[in-house]
N, C-alpha and C. Protein backbone atom coordinates (compact mmCIF):
# COMPACT_ATOMS: atom_id res chain seq x y z
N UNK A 1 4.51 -1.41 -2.67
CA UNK A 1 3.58 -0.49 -2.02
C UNK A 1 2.69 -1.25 -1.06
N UNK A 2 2.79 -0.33 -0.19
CA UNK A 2 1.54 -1.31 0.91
C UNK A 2 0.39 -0.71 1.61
N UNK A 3 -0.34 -0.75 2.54
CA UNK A 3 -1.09 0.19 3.07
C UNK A 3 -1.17 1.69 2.79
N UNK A 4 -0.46 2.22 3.16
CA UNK A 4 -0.39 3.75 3.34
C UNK A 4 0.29 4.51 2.12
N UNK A 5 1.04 3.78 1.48
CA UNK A 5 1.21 3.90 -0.02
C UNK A 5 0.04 4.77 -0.89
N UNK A 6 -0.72 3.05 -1.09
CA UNK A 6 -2.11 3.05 -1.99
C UNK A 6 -2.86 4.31 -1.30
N UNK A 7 -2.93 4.72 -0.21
CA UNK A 7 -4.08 5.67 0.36
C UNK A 7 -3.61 6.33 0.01
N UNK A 8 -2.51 6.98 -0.29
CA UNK A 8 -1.66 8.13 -0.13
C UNK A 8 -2.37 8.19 -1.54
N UNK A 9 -2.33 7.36 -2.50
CA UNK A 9 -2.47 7.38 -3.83
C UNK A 9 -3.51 7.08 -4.17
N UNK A 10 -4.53 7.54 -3.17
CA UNK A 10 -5.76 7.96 -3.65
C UNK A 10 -6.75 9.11 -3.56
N UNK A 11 -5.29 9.79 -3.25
CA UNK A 11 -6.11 11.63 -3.30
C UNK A 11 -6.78 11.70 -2.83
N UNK A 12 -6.93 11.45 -1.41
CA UNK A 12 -8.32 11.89 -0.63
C UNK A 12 -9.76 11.62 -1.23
N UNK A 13 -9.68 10.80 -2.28
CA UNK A 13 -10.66 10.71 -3.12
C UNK A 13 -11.44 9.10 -2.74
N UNK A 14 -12.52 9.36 -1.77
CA UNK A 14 -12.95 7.95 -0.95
C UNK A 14 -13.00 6.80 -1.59
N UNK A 15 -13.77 7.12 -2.27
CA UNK A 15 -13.99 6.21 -3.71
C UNK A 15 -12.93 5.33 -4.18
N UNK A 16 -11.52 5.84 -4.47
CA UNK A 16 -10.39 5.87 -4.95
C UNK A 16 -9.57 5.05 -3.42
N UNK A 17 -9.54 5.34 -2.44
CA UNK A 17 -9.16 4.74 -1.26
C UNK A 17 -9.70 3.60 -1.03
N UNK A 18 -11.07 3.67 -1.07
CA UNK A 18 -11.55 2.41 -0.67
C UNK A 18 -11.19 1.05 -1.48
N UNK A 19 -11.49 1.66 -3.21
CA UNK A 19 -10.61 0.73 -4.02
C UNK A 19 -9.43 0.04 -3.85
N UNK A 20 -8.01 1.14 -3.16
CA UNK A 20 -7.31 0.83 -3.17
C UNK A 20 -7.08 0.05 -2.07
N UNK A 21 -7.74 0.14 -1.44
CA UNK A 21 -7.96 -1.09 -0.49
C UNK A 21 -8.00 -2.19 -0.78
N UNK A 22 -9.22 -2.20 -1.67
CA UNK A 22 -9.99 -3.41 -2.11
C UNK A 22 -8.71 -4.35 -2.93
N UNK A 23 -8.19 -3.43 -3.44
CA UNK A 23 -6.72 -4.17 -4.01
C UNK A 23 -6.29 -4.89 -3.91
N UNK A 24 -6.04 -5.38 -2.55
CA UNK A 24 -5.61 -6.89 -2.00
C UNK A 24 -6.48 -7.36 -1.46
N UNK A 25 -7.62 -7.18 -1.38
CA UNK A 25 -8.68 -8.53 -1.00
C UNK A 25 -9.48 -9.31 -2.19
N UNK A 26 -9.48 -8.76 -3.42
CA UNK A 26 -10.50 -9.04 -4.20
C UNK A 26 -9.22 -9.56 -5.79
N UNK A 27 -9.79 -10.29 -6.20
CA UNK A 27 -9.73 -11.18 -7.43
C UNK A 27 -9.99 -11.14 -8.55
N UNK A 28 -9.76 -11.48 -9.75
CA UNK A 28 -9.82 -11.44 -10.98
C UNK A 28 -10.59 -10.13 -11.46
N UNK A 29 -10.94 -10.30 -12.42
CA UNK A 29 -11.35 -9.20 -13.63
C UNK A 29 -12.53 -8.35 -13.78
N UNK A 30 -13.89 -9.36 -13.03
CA UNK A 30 -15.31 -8.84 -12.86
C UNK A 30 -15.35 -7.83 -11.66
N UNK A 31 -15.50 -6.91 -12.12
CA UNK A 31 -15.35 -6.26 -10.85
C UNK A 31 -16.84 -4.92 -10.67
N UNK A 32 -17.77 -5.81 -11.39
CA UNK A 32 -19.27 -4.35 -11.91
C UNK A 32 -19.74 -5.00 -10.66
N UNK A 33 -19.67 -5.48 -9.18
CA UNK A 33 -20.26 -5.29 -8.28
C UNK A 33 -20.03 -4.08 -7.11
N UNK A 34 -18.87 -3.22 -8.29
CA UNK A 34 -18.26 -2.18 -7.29
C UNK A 34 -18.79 -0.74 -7.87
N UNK A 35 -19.00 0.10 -7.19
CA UNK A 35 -19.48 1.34 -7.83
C UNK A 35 -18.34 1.71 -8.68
N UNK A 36 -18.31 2.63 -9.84
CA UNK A 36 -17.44 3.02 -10.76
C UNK A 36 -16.36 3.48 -10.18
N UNK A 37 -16.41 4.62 -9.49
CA UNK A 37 -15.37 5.10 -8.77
C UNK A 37 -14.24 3.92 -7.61
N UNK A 38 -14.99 3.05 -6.93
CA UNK A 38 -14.48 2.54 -6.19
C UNK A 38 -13.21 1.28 -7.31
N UNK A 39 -14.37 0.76 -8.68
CA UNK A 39 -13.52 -0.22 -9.39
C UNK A 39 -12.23 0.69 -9.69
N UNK A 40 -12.63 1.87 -10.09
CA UNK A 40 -11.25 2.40 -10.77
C UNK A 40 -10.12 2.41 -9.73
N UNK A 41 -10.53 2.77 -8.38
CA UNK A 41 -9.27 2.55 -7.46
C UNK A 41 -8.84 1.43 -7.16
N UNK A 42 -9.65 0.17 -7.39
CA UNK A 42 -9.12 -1.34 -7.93
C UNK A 42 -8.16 -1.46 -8.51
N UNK A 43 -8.82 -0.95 -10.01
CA UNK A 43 -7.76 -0.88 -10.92
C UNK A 43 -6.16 -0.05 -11.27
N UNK A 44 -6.30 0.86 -10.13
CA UNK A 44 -5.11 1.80 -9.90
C UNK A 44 -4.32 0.90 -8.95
N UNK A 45 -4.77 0.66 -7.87
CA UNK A 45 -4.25 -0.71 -7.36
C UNK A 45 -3.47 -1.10 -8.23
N UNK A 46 -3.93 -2.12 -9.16
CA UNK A 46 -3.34 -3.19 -9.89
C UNK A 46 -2.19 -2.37 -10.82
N UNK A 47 -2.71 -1.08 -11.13
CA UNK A 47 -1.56 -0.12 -12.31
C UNK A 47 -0.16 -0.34 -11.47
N UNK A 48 -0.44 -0.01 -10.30
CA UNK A 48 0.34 0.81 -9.30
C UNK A 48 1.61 -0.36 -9.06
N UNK A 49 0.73 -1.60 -8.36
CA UNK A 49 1.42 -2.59 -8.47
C UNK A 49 2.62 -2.94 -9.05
N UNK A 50 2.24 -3.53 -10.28
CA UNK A 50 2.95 -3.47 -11.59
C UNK A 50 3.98 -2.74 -11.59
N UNK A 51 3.77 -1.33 -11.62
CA UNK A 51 5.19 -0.31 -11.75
C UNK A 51 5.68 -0.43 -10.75
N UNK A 52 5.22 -0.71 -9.33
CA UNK A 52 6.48 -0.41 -8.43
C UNK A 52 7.51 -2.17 -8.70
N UNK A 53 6.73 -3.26 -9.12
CA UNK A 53 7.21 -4.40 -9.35
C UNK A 53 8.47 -4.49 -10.53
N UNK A 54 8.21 -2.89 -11.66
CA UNK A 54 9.12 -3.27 -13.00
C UNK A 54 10.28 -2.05 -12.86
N UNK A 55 10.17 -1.07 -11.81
CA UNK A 55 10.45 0.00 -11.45
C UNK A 55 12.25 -0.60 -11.55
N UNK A 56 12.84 -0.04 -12.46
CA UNK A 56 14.47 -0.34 -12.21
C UNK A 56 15.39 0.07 -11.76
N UNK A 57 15.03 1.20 -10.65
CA UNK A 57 16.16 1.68 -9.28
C UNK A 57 15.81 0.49 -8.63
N UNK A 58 14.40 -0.15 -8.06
CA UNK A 58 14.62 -0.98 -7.40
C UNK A 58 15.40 -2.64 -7.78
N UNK A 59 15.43 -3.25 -8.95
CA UNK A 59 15.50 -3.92 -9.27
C UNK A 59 17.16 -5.00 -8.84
N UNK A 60 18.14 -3.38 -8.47
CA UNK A 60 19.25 -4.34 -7.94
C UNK A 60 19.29 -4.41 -6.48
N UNK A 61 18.22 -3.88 -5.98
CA UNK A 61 18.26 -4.20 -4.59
C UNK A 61 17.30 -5.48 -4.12
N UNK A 62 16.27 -5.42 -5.10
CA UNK A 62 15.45 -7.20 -5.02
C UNK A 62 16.69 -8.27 -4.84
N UNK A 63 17.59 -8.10 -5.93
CA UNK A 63 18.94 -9.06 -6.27
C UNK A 63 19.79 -9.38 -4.94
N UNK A 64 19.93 -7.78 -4.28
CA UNK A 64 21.02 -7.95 -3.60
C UNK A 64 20.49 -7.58 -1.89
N UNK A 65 19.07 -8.38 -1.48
CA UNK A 65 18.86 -8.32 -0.14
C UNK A 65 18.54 -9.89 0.06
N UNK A 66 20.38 -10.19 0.53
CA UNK A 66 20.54 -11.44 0.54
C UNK A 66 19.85 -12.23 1.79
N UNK A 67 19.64 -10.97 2.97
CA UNK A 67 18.86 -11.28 3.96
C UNK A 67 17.62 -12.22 3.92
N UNK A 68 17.13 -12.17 2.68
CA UNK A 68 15.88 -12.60 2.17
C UNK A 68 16.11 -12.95 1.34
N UNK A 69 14.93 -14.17 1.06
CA UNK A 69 14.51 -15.11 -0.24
C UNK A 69 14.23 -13.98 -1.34
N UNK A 70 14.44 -14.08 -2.20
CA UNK A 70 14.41 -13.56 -3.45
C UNK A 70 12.75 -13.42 -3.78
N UNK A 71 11.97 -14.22 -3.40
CA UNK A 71 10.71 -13.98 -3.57
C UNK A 71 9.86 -13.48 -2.77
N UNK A 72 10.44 -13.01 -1.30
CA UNK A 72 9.74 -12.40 -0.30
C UNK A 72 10.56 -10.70 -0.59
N UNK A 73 11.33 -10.69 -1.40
CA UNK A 73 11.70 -9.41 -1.33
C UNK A 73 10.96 -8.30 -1.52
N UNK A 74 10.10 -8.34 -2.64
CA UNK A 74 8.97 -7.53 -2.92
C UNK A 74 8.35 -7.18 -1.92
N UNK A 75 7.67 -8.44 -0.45
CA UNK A 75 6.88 -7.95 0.19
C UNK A 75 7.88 -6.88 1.24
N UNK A 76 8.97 -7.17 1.34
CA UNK A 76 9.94 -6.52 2.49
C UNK A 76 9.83 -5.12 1.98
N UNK A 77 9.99 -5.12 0.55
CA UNK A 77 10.36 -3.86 0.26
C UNK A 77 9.11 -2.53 0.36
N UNK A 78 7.77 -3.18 -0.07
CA UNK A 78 6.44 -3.23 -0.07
C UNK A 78 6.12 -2.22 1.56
N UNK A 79 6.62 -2.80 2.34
CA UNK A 79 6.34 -3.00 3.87
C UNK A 79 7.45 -1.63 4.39
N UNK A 80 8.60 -1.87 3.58
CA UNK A 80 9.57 -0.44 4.13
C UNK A 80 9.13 0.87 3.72
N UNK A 81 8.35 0.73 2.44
CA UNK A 81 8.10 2.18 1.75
C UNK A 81 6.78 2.36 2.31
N UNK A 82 6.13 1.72 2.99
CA UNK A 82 5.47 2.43 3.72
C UNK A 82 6.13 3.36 5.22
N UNK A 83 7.11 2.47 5.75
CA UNK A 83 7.88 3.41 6.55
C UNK A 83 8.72 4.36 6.14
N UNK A 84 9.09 4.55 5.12
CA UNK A 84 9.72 5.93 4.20
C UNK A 84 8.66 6.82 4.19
N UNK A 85 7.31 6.22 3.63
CA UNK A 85 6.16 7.20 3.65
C UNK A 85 6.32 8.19 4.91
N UNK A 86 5.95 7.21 5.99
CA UNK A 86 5.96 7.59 7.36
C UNK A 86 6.32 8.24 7.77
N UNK A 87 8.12 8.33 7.31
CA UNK A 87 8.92 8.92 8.32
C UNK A 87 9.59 10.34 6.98
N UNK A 88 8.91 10.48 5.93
CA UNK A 88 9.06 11.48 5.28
C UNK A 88 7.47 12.45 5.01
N UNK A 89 7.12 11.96 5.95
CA UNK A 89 5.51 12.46 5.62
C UNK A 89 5.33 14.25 5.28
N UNK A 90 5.78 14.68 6.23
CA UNK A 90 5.77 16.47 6.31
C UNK A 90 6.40 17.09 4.89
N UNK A 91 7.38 16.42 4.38
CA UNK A 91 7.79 16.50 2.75
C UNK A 91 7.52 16.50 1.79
N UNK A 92 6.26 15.59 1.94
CA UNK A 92 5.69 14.97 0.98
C UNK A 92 3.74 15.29 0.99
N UNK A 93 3.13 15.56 2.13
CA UNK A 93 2.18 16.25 1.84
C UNK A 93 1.59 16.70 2.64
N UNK A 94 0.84 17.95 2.39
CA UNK A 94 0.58 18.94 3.44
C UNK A 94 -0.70 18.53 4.54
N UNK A 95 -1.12 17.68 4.41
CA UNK A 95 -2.16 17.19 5.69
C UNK A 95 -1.13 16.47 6.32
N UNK A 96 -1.42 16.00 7.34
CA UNK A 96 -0.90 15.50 9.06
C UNK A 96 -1.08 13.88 8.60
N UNK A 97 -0.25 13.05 8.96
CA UNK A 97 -0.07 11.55 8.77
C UNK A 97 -1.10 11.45 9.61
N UNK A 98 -1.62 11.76 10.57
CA UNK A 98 -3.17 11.22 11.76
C UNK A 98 -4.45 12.01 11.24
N UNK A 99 -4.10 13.22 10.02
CA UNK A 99 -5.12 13.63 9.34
C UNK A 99 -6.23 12.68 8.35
N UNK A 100 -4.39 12.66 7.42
CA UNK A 100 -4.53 11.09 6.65
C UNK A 100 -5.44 10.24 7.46
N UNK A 101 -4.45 9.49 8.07
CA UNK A 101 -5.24 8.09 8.60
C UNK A 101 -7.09 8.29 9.07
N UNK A 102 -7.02 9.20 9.59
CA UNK A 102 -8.85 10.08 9.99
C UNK A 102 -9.17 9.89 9.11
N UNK A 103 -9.15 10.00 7.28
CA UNK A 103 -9.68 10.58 6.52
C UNK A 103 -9.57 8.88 5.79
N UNK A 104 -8.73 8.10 5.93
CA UNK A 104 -8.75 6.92 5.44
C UNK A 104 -10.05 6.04 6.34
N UNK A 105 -10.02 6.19 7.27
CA UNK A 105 -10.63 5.44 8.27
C UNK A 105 -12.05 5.79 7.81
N UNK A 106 -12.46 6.83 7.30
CA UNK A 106 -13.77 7.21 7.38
C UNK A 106 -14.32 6.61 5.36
N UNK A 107 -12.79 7.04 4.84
CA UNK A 107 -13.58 6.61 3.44
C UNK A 107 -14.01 5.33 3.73
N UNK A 108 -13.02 3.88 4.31
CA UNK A 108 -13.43 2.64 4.44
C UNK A 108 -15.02 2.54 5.28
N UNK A 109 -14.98 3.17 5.85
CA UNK A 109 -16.64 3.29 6.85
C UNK A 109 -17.73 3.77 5.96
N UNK A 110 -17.09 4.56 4.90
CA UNK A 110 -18.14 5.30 4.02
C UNK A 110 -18.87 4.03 3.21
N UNK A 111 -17.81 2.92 2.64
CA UNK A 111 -18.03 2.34 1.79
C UNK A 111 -18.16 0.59 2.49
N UNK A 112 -18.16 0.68 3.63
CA UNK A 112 -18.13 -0.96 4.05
C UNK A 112 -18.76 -1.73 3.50
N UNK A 113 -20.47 -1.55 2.71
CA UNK A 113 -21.49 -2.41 2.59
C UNK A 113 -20.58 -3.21 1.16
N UNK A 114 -19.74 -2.28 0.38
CA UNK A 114 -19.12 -2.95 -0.67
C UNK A 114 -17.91 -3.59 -0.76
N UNK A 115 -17.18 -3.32 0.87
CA UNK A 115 -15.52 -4.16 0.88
C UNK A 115 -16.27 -5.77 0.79
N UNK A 116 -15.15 -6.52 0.77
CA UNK A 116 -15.54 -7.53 0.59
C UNK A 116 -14.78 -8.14 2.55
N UNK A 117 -15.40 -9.04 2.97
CA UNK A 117 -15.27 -9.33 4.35
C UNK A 117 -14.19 -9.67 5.17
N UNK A 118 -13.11 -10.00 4.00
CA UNK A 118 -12.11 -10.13 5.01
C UNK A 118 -11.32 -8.51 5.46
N UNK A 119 -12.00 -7.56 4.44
CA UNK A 119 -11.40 -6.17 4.47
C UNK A 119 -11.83 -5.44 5.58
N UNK A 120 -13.25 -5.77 5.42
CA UNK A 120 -14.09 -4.92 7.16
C UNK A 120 -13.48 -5.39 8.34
N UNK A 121 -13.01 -6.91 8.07
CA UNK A 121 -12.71 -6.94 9.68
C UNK A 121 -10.69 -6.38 9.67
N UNK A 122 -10.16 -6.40 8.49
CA UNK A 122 -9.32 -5.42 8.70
C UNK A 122 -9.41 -4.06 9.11
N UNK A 123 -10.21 -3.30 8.49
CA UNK A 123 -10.34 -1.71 8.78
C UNK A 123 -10.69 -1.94 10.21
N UNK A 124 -11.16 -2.56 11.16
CA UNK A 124 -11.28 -2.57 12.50
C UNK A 124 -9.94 -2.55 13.22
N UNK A 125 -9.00 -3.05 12.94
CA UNK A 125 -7.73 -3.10 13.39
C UNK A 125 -6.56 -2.12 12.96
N UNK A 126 -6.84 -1.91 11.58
CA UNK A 126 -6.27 -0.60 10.81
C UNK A 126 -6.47 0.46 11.65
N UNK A 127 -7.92 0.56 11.90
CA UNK A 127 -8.08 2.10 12.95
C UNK A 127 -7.94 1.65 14.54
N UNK A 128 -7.99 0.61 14.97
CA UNK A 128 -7.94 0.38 16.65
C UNK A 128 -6.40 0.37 16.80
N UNK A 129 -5.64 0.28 16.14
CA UNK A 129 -3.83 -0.28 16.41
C UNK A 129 -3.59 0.85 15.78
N UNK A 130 -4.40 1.89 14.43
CA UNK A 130 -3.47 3.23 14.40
C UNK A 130 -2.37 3.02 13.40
N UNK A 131 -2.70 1.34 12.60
CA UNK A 131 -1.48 0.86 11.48
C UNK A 131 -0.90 1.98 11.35
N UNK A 132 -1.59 2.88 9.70
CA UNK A 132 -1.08 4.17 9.37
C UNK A 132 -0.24 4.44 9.55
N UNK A 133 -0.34 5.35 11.15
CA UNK A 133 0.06 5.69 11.83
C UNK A 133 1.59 4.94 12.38
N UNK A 134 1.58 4.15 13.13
CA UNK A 134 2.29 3.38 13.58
C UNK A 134 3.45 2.90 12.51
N UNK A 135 3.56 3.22 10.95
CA UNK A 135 4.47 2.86 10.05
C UNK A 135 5.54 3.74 10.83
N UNK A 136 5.81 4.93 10.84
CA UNK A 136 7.06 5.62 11.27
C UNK A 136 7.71 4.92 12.05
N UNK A 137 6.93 3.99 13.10
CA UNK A 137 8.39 2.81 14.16
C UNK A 137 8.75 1.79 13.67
N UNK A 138 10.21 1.96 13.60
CA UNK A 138 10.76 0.32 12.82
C UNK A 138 9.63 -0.91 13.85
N UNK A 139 9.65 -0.25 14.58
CA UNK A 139 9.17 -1.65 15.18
C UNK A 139 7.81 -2.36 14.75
N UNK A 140 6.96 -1.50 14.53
CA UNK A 140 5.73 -1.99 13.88
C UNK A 140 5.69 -2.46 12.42
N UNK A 141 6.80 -2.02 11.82
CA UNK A 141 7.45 -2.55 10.41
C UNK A 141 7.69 -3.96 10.34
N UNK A 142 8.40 -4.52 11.59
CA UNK A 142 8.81 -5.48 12.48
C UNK A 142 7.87 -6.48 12.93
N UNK A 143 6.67 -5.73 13.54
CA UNK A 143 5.54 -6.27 14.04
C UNK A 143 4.27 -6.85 12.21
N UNK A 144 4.72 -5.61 11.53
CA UNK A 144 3.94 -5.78 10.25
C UNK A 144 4.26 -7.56 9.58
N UNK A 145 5.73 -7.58 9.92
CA UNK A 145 6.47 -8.92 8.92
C UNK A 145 5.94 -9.92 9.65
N UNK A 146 6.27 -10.13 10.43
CA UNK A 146 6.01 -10.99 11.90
C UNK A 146 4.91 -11.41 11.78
N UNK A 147 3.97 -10.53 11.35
CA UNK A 147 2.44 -11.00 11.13
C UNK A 147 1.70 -11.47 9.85
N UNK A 148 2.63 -11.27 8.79
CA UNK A 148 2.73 -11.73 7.69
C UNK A 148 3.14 -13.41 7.80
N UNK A 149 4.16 -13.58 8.24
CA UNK A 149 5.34 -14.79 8.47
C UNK A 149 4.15 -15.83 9.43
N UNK A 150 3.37 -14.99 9.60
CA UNK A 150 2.27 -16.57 10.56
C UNK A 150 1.46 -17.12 9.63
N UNK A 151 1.28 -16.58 8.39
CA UNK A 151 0.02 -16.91 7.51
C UNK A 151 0.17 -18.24 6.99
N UNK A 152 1.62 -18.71 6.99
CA UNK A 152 1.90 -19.99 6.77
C UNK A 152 3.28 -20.24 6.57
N UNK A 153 3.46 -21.77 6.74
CA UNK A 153 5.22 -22.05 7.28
C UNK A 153 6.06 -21.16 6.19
N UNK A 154 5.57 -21.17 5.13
CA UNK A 154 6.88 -20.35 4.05
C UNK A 154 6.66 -19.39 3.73
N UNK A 155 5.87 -18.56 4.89
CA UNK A 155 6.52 -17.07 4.95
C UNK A 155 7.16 -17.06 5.97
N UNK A 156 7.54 -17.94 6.68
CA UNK A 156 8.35 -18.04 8.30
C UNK A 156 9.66 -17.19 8.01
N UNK A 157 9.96 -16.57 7.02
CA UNK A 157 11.43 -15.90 6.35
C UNK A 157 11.07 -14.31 6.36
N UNK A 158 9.82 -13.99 6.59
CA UNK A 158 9.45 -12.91 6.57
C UNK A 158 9.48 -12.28 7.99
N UNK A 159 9.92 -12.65 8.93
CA UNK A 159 9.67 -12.21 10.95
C UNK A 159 11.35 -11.93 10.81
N UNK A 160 11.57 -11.09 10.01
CA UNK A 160 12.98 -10.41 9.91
C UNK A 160 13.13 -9.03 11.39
N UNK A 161 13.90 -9.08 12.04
CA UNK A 161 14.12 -8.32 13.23
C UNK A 161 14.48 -6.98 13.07
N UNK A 162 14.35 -6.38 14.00
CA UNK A 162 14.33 -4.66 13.95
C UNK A 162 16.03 -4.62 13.26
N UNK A 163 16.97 -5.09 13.90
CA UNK A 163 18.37 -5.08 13.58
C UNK A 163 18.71 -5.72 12.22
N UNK A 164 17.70 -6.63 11.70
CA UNK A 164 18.39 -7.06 10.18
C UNK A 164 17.08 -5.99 9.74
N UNK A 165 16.11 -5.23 9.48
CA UNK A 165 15.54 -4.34 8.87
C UNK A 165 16.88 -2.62 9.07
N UNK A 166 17.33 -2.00 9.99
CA UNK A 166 18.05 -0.96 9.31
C UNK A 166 18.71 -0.98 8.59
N UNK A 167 19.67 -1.89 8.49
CA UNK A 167 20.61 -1.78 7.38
C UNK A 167 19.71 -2.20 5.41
N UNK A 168 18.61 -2.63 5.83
CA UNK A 168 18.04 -2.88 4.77
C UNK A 168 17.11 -1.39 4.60
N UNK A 169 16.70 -0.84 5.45
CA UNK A 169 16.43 0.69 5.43
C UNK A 169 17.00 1.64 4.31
N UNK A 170 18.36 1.31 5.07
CA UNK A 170 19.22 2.29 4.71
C UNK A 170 19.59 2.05 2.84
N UNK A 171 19.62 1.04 2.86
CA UNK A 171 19.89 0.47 1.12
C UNK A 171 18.85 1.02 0.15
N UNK A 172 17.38 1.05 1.12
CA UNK A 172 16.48 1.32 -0.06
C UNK A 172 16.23 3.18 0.25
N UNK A 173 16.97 3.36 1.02
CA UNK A 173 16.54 4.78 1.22
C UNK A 173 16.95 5.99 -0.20
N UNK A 174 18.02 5.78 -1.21
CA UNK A 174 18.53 6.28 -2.33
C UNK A 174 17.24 5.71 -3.35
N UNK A 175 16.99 4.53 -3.42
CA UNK A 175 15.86 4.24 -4.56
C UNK A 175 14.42 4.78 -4.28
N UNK A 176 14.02 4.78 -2.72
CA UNK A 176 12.75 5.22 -2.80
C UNK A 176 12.95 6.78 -3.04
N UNK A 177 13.97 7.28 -2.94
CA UNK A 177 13.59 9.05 -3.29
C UNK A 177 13.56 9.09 -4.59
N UNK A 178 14.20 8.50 -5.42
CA UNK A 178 13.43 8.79 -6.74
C UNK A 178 12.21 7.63 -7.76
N UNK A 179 12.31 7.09 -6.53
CA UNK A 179 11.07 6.24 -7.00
C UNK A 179 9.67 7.02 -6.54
N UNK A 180 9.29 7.30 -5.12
CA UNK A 180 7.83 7.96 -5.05
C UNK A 180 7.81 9.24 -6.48
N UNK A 181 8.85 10.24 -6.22
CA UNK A 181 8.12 10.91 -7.77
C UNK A 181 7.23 10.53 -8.98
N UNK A 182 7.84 9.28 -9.18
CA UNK A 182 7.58 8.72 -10.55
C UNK A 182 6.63 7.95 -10.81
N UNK A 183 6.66 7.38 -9.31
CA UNK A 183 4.96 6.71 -8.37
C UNK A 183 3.77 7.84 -8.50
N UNK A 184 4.25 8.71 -8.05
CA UNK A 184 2.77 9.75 -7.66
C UNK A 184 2.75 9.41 -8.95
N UNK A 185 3.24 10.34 -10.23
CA UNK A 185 2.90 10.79 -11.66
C UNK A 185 2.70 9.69 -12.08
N UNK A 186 2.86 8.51 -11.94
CA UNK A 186 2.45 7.45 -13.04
C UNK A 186 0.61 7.36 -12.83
N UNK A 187 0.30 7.50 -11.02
CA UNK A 187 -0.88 7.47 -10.74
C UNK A 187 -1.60 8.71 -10.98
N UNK A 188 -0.87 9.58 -11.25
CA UNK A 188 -1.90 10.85 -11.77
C UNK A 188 -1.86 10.54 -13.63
N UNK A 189 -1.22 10.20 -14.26
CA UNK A 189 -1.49 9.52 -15.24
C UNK A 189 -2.46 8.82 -15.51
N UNK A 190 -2.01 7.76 -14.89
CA UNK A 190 -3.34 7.06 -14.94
C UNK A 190 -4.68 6.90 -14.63
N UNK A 191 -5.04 8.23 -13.88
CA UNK A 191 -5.94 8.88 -13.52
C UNK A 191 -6.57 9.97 -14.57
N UNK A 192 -5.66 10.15 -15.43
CA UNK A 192 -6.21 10.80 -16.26
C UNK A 192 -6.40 10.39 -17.45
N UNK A 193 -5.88 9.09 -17.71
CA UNK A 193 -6.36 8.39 -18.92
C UNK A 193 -7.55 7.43 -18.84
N UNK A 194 -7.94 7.38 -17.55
CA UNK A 194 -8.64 6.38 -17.00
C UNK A 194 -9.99 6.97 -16.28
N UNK A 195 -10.53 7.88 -16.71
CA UNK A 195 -11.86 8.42 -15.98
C UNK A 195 -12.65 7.50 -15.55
N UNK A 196 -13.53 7.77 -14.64
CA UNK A 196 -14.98 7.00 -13.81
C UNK A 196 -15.63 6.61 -15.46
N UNK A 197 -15.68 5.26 -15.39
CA UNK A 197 -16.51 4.86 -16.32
C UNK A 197 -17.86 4.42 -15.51
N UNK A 198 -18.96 5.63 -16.49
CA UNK A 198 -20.34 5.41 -15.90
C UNK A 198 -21.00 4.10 -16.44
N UNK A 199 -21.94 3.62 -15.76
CA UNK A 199 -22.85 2.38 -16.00
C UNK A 199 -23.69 2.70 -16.52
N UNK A 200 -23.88 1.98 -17.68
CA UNK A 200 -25.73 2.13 -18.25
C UNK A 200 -26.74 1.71 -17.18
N UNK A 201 -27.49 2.58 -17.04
CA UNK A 201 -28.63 2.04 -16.41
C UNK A 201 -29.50 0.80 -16.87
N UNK A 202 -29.96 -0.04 -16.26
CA UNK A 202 -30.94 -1.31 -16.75
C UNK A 202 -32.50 -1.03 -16.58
C-alpha cells in the first residue's frame, strides 16, 4: 500500500488520514505526542501494512517478479496498487479521485503543527504535482520508482521503465481484485476493535 491506498483507508476521517500519513515518517512505539485520533491512524498504518505484507494471493507474485530483487518487490507492488486504486477509482468509491485528493490535502493542512518535518515538506509536493491524482499514468508510477531508486545506490533496481511495469501490471491485476475487499474490511475491523483512546487529563 502506498499513498493513496492509506488515504483511501482513512474514511475521510482527517484525523485518520493524517495518521496514515504519518505512517511512514515516524518511528517506534511512543507515539502520545499525537492527538488520539491521529495515533490511531498511525497505528492502522502499521495494521494495514502487515496484512497487505502476509496477504497470500500476493505472495506468489513477490516470488515470481523476476524483474526485481526479491526485496524491492514489496515496494513495486506497494507503488502499483496505488495505480489500480487510480485507475479503478469510479468502482470503488463514490467521491471523485480530485475530490479525494482536495479532501486529503486539506486533512494534512488541518493537522501540520503535528506531522513530523520531513512530511510537511512532502504534502507541498503531494498537492503541487497532484501525486494522488497523477497515480492513474503508468508514467508517474514510473516517475514514483525513479524517485525512490535516487535515495541511494541499492535502490538503483527500483527506476524500472514504463515497458517492464505493464506486463507486471497485468500479473498483479487478478490479486489486487480480491485483495482490496479484504483490505477495506480488515481496516474497518480494525477500526472497530480499536476506538480513539482518550487521554487522561494532567
Amino acid at each position: 500500500m502506498n499513498f493513496l491506498a492509506h488515504s483511501l483507508l482513512g474514511f475521510n476521517n482527517t484525523e485518520l488520514i493524517a495518521g496514515q500519513f504519518c505512517g511512514d515518517f515516524v518511528r517506534g512505539s511512543e507515539l502520545s505526542g499525537f492527538a488520539p485520533g491521529v495515533e490511531r491512524g498511525i497505528r492502522l498504518h502499521r495494521y494495514l501494512d502487515v496484512f497487505t505484507d502476509s496477504f497470500p494471493a500476493l505472495q506468489p507474485v513477490r516470488r515470481n517478479m523476476h524483474e526485481v530483487p526479491r526485496r524491492f518487490a514489496g515496494i513495486v507492488i506497494d507503488v502499483l496498487f496505488d495505480h489500480y486504486l487510480a485507475t479503478h477509482w469510479d468502482a470503488i468509491n463514490e467521491q471523485s479521485l480530485e475530490s479525494h485528493a482536495e479532501h486529503v490535502h486539506a486533512a494534512l493542512h488541518k493537522h501540520r503543527e503535528v506531522l513530523p518535518d520531513a512530511l510537511r515538506r512532502f504534502m507541498i509536493a503531494l498537492q503541487e504535482h497532484n501525486i494522488l491524482v497523477a497515480n492513474r499514468d503508468i508514467a508517474a508510477i514510473e516517475h514514483t520508482l525513479a524517485r525512490l531508486a535516487k535515495r541511494s545506490p541499492r535502490f538503483g533496481a527500483l527506476a524500472i521503465s514504463q515497458a517492464d511495469l505493464l506486463p507486471l501490471r497485468e500479473q498483479l491485476r487478478e490479486p489486487f481484485d480480491s485483495f482490496y475487499p479484504e483490505l477495506r474490511e480488515a481496516a474497518v475491523t480494525y477500526l472497530d476493535t480499536h476506538p480513539v483512546q482518550e487521554r487522561a487529563s494532567e
